[in-house]
C-alpha atoms as a PDB file:
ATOM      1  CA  UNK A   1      -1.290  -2.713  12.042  1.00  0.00           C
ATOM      2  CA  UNK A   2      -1.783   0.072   9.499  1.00  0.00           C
ATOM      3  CA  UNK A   3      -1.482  -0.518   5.899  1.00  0.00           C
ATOM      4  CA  UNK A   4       1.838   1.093   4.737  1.00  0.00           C
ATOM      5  CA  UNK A   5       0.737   3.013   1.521  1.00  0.00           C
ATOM      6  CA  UNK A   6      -1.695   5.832   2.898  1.00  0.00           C
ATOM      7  CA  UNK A   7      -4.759   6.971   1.246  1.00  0.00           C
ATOM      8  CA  UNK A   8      -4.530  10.934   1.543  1.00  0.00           C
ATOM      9  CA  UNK A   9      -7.060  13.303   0.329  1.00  0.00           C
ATOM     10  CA  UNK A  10      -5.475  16.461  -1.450  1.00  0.00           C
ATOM     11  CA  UNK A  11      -8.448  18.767  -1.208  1.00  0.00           C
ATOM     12  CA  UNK A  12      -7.639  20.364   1.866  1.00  0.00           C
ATOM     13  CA  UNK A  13      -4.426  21.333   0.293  1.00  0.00           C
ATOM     14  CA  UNK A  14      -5.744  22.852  -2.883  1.00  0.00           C
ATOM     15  CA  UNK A  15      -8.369  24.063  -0.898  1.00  0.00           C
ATOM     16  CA  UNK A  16      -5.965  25.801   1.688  1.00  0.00           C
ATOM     17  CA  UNK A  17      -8.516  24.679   4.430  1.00  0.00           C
ATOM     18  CA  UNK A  18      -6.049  23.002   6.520  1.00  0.00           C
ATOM     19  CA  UNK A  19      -2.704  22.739   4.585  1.00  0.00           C
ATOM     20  CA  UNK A  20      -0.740  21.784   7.662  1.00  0.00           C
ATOM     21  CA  UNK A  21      -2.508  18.218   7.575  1.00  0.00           C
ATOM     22  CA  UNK A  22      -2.020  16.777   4.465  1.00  0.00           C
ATOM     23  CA  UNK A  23       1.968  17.856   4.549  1.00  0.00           C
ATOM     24  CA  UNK A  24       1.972  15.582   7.579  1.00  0.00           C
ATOM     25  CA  UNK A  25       0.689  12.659   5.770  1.00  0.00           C
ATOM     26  CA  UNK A  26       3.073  13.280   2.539  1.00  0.00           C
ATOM     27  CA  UNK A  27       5.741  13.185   4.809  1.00  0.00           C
ATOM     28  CA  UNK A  28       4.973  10.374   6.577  1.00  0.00           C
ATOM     29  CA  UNK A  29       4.475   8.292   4.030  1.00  0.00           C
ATOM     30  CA  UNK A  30       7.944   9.891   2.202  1.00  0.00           C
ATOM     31  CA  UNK A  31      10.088   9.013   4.852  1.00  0.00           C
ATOM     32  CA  UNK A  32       8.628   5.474   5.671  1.00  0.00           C
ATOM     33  CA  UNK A  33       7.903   3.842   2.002  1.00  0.00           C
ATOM     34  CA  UNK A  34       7.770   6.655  -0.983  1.00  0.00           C
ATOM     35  CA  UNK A  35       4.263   5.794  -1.859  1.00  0.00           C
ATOM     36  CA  UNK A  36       1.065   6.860  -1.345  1.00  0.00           C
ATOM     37  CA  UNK A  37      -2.291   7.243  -2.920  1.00  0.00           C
ATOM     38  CA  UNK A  38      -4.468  10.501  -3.640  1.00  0.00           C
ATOM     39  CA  UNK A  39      -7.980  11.699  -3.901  1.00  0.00           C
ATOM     40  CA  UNK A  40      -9.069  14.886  -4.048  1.00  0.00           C
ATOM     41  CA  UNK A  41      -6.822  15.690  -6.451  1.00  0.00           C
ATOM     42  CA  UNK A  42      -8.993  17.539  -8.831  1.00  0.00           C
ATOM     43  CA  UNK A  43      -8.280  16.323 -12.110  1.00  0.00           C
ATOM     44  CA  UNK A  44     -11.267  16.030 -14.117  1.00  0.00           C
ATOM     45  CA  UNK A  45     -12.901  12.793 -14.561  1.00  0.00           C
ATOM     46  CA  UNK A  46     -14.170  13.639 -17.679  1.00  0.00           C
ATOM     47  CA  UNK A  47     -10.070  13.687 -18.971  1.00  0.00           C
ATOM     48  CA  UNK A  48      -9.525  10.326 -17.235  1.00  0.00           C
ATOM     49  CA  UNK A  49     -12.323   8.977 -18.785  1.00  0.00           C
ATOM     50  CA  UNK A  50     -11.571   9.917 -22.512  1.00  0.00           C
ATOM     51  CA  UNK A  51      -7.636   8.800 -22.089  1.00  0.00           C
ATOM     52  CA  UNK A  52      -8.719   5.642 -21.067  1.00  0.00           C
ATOM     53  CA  UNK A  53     -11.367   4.864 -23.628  1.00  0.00           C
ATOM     54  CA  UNK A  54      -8.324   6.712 -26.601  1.00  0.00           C
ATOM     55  CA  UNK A  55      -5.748   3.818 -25.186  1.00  0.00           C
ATOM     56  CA  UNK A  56      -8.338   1.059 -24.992  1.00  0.00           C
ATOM     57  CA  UNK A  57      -9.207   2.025 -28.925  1.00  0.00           C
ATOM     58  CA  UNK A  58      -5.639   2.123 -29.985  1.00  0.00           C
ATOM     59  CA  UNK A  59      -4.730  -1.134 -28.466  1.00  0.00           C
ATOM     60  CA  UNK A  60      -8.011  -3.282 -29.943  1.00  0.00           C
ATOM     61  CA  UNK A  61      -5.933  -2.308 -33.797  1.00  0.00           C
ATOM     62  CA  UNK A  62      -4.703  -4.882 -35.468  1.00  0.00           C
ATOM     63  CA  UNK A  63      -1.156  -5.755 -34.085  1.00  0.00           C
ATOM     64  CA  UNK A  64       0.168  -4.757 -37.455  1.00  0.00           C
ATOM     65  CA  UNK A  65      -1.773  -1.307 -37.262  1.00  0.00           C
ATOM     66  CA  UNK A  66       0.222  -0.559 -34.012  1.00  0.00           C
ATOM     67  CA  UNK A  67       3.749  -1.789 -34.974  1.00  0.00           C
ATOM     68  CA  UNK A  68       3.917   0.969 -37.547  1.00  0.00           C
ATOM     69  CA  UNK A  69       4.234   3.215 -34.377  1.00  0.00           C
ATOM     70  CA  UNK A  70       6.983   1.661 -33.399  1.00  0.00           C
ATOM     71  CA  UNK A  71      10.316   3.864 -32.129  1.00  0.00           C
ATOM     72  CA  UNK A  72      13.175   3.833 -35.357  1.00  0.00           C
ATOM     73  CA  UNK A  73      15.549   2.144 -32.208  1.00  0.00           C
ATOM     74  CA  UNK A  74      14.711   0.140 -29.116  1.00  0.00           C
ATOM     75  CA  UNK A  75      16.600   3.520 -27.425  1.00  0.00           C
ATOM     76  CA  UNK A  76      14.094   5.811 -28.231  1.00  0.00           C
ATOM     77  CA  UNK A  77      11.651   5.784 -25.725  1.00  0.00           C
ATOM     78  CA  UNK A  78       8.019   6.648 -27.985  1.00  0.00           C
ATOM     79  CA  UNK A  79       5.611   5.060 -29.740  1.00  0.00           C
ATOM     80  CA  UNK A  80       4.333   1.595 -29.258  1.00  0.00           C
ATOM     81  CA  UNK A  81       6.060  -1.489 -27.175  1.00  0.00           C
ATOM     82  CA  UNK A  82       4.847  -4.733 -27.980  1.00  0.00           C
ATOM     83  CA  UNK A  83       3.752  -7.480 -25.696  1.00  0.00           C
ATOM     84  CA  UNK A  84       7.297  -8.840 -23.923  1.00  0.00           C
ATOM     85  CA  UNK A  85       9.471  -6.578 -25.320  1.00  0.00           C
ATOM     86  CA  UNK A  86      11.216  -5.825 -22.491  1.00  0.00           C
ATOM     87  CA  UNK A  87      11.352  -6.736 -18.698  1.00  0.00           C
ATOM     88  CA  UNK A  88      11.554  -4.191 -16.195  1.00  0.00           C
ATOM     89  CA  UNK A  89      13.518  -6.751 -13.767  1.00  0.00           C
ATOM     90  CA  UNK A  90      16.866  -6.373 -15.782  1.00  0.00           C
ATOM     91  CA  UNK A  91      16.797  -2.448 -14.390  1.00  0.00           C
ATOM     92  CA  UNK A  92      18.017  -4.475 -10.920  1.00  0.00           C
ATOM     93  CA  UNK A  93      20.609  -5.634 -12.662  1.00  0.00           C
ATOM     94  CA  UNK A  94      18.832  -9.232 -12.004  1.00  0.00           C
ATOM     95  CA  UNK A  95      17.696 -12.007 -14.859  1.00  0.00           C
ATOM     96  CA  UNK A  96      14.286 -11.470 -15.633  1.00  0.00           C
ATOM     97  CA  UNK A  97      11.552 -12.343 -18.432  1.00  0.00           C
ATOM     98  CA  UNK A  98       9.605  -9.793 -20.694  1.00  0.00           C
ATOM     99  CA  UNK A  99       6.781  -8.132 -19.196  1.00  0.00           C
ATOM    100  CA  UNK A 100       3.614  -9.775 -19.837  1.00  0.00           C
ATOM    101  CA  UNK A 101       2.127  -6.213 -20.860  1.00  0.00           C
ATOM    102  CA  UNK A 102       2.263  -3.596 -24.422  1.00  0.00           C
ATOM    103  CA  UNK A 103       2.218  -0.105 -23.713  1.00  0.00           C
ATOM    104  CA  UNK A 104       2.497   3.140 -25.579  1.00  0.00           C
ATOM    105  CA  UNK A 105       4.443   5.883 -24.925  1.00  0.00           C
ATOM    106  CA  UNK A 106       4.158   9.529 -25.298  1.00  0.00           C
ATOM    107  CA  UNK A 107       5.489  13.192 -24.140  1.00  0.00           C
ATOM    108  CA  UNK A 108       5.636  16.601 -23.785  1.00  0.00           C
ATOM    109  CA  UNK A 109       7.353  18.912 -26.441  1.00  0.00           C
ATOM    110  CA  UNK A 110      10.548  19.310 -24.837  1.00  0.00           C
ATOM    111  CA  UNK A 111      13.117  19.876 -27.390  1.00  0.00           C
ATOM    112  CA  UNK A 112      15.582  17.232 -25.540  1.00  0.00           C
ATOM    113  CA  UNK A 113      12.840  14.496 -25.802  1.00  0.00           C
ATOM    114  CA  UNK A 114      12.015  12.375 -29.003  1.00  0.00           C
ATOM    115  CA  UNK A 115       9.512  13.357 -31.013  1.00  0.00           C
ATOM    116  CA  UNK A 116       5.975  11.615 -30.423  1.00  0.00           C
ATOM    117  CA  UNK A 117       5.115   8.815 -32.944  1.00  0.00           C
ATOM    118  CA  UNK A 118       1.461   8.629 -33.680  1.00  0.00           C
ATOM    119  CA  UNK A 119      -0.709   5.655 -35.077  1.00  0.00           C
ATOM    120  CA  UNK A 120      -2.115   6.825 -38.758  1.00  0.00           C
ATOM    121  CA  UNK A 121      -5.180   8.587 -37.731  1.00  0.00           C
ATOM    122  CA  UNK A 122      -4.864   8.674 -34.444  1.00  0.00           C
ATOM    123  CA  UNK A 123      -6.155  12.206 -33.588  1.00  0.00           C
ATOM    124  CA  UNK A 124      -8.622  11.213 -30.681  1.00  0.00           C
ATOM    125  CA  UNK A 125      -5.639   9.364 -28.735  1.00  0.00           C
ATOM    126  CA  UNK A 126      -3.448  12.166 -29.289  1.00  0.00           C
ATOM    127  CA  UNK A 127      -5.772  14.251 -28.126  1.00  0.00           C
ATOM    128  CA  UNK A 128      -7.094  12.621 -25.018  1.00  0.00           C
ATOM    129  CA  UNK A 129      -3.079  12.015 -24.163  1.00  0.00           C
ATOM    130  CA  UNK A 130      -2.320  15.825 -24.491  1.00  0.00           C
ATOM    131  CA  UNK A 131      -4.990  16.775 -21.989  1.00  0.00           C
ATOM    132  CA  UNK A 132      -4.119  13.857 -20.064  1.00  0.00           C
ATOM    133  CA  UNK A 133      -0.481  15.110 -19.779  1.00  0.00           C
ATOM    134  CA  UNK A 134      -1.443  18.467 -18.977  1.00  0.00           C
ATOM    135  CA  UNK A 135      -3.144  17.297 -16.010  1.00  0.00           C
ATOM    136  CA  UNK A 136      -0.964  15.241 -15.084  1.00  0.00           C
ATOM    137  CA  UNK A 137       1.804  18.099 -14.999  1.00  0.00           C
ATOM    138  CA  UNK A 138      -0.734  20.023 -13.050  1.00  0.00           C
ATOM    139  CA  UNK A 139      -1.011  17.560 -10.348  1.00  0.00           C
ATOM    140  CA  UNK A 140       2.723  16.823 -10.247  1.00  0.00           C
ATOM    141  CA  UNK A 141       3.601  20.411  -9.653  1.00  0.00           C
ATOM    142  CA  UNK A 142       0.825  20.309  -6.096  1.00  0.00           C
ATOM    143  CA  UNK A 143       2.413  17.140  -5.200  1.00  0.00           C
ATOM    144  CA  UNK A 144       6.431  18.779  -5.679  1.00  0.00           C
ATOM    145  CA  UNK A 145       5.329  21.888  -3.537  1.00  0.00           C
ATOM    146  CA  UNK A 146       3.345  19.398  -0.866  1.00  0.00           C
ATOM    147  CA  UNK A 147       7.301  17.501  -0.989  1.00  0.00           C
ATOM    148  CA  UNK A 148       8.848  21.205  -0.550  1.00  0.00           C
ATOM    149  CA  UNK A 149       6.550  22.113   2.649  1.00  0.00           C
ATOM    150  CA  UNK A 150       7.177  18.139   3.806  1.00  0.00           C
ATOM    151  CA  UNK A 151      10.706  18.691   3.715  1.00  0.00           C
ATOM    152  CA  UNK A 152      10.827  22.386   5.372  1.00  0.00           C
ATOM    153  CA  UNK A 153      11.366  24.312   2.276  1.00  0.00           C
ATOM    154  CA  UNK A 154       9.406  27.308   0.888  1.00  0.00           C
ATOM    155  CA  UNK A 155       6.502  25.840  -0.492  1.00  0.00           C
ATOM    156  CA  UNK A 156       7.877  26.703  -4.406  1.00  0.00           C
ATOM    157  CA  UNK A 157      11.000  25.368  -3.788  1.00  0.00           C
ATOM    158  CA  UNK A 158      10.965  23.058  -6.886  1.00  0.00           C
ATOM    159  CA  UNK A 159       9.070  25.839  -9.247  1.00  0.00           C
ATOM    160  CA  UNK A 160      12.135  26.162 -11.017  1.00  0.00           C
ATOM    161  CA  UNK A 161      13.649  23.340 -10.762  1.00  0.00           C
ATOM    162  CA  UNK A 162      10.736  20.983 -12.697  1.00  0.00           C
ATOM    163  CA  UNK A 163       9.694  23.941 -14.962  1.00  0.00           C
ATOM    164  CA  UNK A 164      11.199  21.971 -17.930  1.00  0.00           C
ATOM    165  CA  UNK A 165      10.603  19.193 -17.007  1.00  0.00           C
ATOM    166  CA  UNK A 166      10.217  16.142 -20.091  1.00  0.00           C
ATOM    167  CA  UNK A 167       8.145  13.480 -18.338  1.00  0.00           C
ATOM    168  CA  UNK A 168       6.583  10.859 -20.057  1.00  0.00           C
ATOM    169  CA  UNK A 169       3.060   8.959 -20.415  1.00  0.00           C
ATOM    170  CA  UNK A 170       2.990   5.924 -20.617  1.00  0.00           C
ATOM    171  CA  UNK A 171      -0.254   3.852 -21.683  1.00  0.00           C
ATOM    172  CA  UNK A 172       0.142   0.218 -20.181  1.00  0.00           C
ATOM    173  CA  UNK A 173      -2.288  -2.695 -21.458  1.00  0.00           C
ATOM    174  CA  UNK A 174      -2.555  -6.163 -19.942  1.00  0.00           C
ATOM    175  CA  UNK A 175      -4.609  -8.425 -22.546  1.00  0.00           C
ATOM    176  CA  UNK A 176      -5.024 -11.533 -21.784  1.00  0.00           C
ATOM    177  CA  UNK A 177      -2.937 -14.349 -22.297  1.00  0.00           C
ATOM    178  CA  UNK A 178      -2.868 -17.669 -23.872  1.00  0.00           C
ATOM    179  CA  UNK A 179       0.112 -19.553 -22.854  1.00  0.00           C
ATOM    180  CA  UNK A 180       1.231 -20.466 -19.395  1.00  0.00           C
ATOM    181  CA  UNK A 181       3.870 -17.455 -17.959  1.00  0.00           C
ATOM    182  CA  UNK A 182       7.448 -18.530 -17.442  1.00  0.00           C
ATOM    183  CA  UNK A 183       8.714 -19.300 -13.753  1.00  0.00           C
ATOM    184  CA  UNK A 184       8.996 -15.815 -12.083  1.00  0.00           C
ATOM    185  CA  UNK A 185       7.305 -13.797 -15.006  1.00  0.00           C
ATOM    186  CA  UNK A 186       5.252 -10.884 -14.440  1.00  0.00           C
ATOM    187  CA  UNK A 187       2.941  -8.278 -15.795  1.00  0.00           C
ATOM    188  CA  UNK A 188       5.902  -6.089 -14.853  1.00  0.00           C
ATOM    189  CA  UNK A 189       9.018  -7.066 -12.364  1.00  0.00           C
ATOM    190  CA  UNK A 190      10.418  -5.014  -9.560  1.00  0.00           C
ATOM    191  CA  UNK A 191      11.978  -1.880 -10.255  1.00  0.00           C
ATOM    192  CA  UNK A 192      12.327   1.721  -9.002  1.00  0.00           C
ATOM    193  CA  UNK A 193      11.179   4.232 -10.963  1.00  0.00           C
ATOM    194  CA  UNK A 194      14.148   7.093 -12.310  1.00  0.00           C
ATOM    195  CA  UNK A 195      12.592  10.220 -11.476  1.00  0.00           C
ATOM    196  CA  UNK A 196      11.115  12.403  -8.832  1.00  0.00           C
ATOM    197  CA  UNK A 197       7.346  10.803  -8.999  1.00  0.00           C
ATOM    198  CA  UNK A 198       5.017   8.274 -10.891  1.00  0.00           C
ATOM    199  CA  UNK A 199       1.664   8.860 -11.072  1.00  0.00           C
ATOM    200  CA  UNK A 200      -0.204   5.872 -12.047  1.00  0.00           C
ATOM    201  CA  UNK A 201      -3.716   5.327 -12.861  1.00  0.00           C
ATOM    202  CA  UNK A 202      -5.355   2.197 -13.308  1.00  0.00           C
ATOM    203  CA  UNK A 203      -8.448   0.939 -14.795  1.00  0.00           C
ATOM    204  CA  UNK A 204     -10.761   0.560 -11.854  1.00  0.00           C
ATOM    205  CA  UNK A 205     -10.764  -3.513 -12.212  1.00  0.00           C
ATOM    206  CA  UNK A 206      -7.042  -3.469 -11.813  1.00  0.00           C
ATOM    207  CA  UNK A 207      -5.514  -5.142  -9.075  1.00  0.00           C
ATOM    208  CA  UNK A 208      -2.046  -6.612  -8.112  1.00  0.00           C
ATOM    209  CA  UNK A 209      -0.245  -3.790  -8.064  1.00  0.00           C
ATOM    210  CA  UNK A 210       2.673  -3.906  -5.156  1.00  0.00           C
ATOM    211  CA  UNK A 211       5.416  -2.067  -3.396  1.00  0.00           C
ATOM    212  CA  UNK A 212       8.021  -3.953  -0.805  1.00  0.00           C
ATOM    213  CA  UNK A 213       7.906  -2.658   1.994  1.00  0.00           C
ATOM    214  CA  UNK A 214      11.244  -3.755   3.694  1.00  0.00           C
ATOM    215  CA  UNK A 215       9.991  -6.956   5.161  1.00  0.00           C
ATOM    216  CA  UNK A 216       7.201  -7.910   2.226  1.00  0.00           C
ATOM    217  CA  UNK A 217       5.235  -7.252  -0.889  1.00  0.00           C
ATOM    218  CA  UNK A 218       2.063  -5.272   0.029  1.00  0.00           C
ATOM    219  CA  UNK A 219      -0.929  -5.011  -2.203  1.00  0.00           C
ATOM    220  CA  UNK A 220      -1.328  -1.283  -3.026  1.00  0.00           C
ATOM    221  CA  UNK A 221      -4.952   0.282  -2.099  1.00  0.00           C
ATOM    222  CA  UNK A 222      -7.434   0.422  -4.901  1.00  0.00           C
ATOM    223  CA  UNK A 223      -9.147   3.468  -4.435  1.00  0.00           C
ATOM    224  CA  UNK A 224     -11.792   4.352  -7.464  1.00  0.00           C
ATOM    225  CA  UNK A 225     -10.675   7.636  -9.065  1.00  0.00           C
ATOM    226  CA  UNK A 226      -7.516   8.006  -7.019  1.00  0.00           C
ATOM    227  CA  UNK A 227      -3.953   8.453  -8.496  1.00  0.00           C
ATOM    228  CA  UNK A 228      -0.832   6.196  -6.708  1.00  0.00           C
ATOM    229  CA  UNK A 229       2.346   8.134  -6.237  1.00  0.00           C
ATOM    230  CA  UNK A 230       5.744   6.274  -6.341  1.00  0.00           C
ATOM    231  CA  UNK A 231       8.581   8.720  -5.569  1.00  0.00           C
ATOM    232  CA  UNK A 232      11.584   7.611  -7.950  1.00  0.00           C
ATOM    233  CA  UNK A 233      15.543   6.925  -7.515  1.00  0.00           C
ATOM    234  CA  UNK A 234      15.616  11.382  -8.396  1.00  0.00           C
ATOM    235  CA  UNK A 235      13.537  12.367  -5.422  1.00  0.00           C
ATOM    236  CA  UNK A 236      15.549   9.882  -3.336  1.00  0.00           C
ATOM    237  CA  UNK A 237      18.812  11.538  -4.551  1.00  0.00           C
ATOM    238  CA  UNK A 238      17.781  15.327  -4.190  1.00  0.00           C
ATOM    239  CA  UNK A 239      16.649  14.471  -0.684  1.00  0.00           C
ATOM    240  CA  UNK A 240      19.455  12.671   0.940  1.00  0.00           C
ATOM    241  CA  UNK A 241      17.464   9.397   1.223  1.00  0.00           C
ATOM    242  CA  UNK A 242      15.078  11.507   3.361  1.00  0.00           C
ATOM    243  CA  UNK A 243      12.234  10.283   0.846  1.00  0.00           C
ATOM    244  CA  UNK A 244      12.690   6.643  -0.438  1.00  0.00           C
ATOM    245  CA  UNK A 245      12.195   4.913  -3.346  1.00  0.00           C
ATOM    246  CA  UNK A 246      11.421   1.234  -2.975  1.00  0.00           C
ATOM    247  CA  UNK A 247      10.692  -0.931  -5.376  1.00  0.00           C
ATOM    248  CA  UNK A 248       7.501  -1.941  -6.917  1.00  0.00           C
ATOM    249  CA  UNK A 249       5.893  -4.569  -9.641  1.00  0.00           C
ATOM    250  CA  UNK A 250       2.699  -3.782 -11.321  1.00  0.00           C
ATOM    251  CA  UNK A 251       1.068  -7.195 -11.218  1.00  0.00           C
ATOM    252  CA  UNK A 252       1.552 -10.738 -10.011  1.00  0.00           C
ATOM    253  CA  UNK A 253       0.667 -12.967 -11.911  1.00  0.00           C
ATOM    254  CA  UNK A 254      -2.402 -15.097 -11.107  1.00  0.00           C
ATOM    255  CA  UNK A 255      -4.216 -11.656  -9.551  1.00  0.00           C
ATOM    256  CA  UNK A 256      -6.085  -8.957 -10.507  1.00  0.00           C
ATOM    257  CA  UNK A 257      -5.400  -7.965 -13.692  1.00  0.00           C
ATOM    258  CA  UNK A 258      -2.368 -10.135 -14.042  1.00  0.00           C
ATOM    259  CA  UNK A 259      -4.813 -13.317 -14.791  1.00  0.00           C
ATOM    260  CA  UNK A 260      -4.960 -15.120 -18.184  1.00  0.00           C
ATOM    261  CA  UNK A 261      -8.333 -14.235 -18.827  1.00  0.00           C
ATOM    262  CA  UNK A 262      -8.875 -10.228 -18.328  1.00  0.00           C
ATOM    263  CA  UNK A 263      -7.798  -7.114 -19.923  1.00  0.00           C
ATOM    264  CA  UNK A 264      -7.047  -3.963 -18.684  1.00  0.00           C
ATOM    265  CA  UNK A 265      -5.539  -0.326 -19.246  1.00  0.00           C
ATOM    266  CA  UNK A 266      -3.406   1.535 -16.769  1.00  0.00           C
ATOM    267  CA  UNK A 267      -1.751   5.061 -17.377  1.00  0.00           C
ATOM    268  CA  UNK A 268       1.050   6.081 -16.134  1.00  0.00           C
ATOM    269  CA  UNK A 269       3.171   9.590 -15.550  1.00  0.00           C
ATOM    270  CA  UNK A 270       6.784   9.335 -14.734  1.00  0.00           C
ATOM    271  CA  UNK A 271       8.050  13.097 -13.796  1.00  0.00           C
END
């Protein structure tokens, strides 16, 4: 049986050797489970590199260093989160514990976004998450055109409808931890994501992360240098259900990078 999340290579898209083919694939794996993984995809290594080595830096400061980037209210979604603050599980409308995870969160200069809240200092990680965004957005505008052609529309369909768009990065780290989780606790619990994608890059020891697939949980493919795509509750909405969102956890614990005794940093782009 094939594994449900597909690895697809983007290059002869952005080549335009043979466009046809990979609009195939995208819709495929659209219309049977909303995720998918990418290579090819063109974004430099060199900017993957530095925003991983700017997160890993900010979260080795002293906890008391990082809570003084910490949003003025739990609504506003910048700055830093601290380890089980919150538990993506609840979005289900389901009991859940706190994440076993911190993360930082950043954006774009939209006016109808918060403003970014930066560590003291901090000009190499605001830096490396700029350039990270940018190609981020870059990548998310190939994949929404790939969507248009997938779905029969002109291939800029969703130009103008993403042009302002006020995603958000989101810098995820999984230290390890001391005490024994609570029953049914995770690194993250299952959710859908809000928008039209997630683009989610992990540290290339990561592993556990998982997307039901309407009968089970399926480990995702770990493919060095590749992005996952998750298409979000948005996409699902704009499209009639004719590209799904299922739900998805980031780690179980006792796997991967979910285990007690490793650390790990995983970016993440929600568009």
């Amino acid at each position: 049986m094939r594994e449900e999340v597909p690895v697809i290579d983007l290059r002869p898209y952005l080549s335009g050797a043979d466009k046809e083919a990979v609009v195939r694939q995208v819709a495929d794996a659209c219309a049977r489970i909303g995720f998918l993984v990418v290579s090819g995809h063109g974004v430099p290594e060199a900017v993957v590199a530095d925003m991983l080595a700017a997160s890993r830096a900010f979260f080795a400061l002293p906890v008391e260093t990082k809570l003084e980037s910490c949003p003025p209210d739990p609504s506003v979604f910048r700055g830093y989160t601290p380890m089980a603050d919150r538990s993506l599980g609840q979005s289900m409308g389901v009991e859940a514990a706190p994440d076993l995870r911190e993360g930082f969160v950043a954006g774009g200069t939209s006016p109808l976004t918060a403003r970014n809240i930066w560590p003291s200092g901090a000009t190499d990680f605001a830096d490396a998450c700029a350039a990270y965004y940018r190609a981020m957005d870059a990548l998310a505008g190939s994949l929404m055109r790939i969507f248009a052609l997938a779905l029969g529309l002109p291939e800029n369909f969703f130009d103008r409808k993403v042009d302002q768009q006020f995603s958000d990065l989101v810098a995820y780290h999984y230290p390890p931890t001391s005490a024994e989780p609570r029953p049914g606790q995770l690194r993250g619990g299952a959710h859908t994501d809000f928008g039209s994608l997630t683009l989610v890059y992990g540290d290339p020891s990561a592993k556990g992360l998982q997307v039901w697939t309407g009968r089970e949980w399926e480990d995702i493919p770990v493919v060095p240098g590749a992005f996952v795509v998750n298409l979000g509750d948005l996409m699902a909405q704009w499209t009639n259900d004719r590209c799904i969102a299922w739900s998805i956890r980031p780690a179980r614990t006792g796997t991967g990078h979910a285990t007690r005794s490793s650390s790990s940093t995983s970016p993440t782009t929600t568009c």
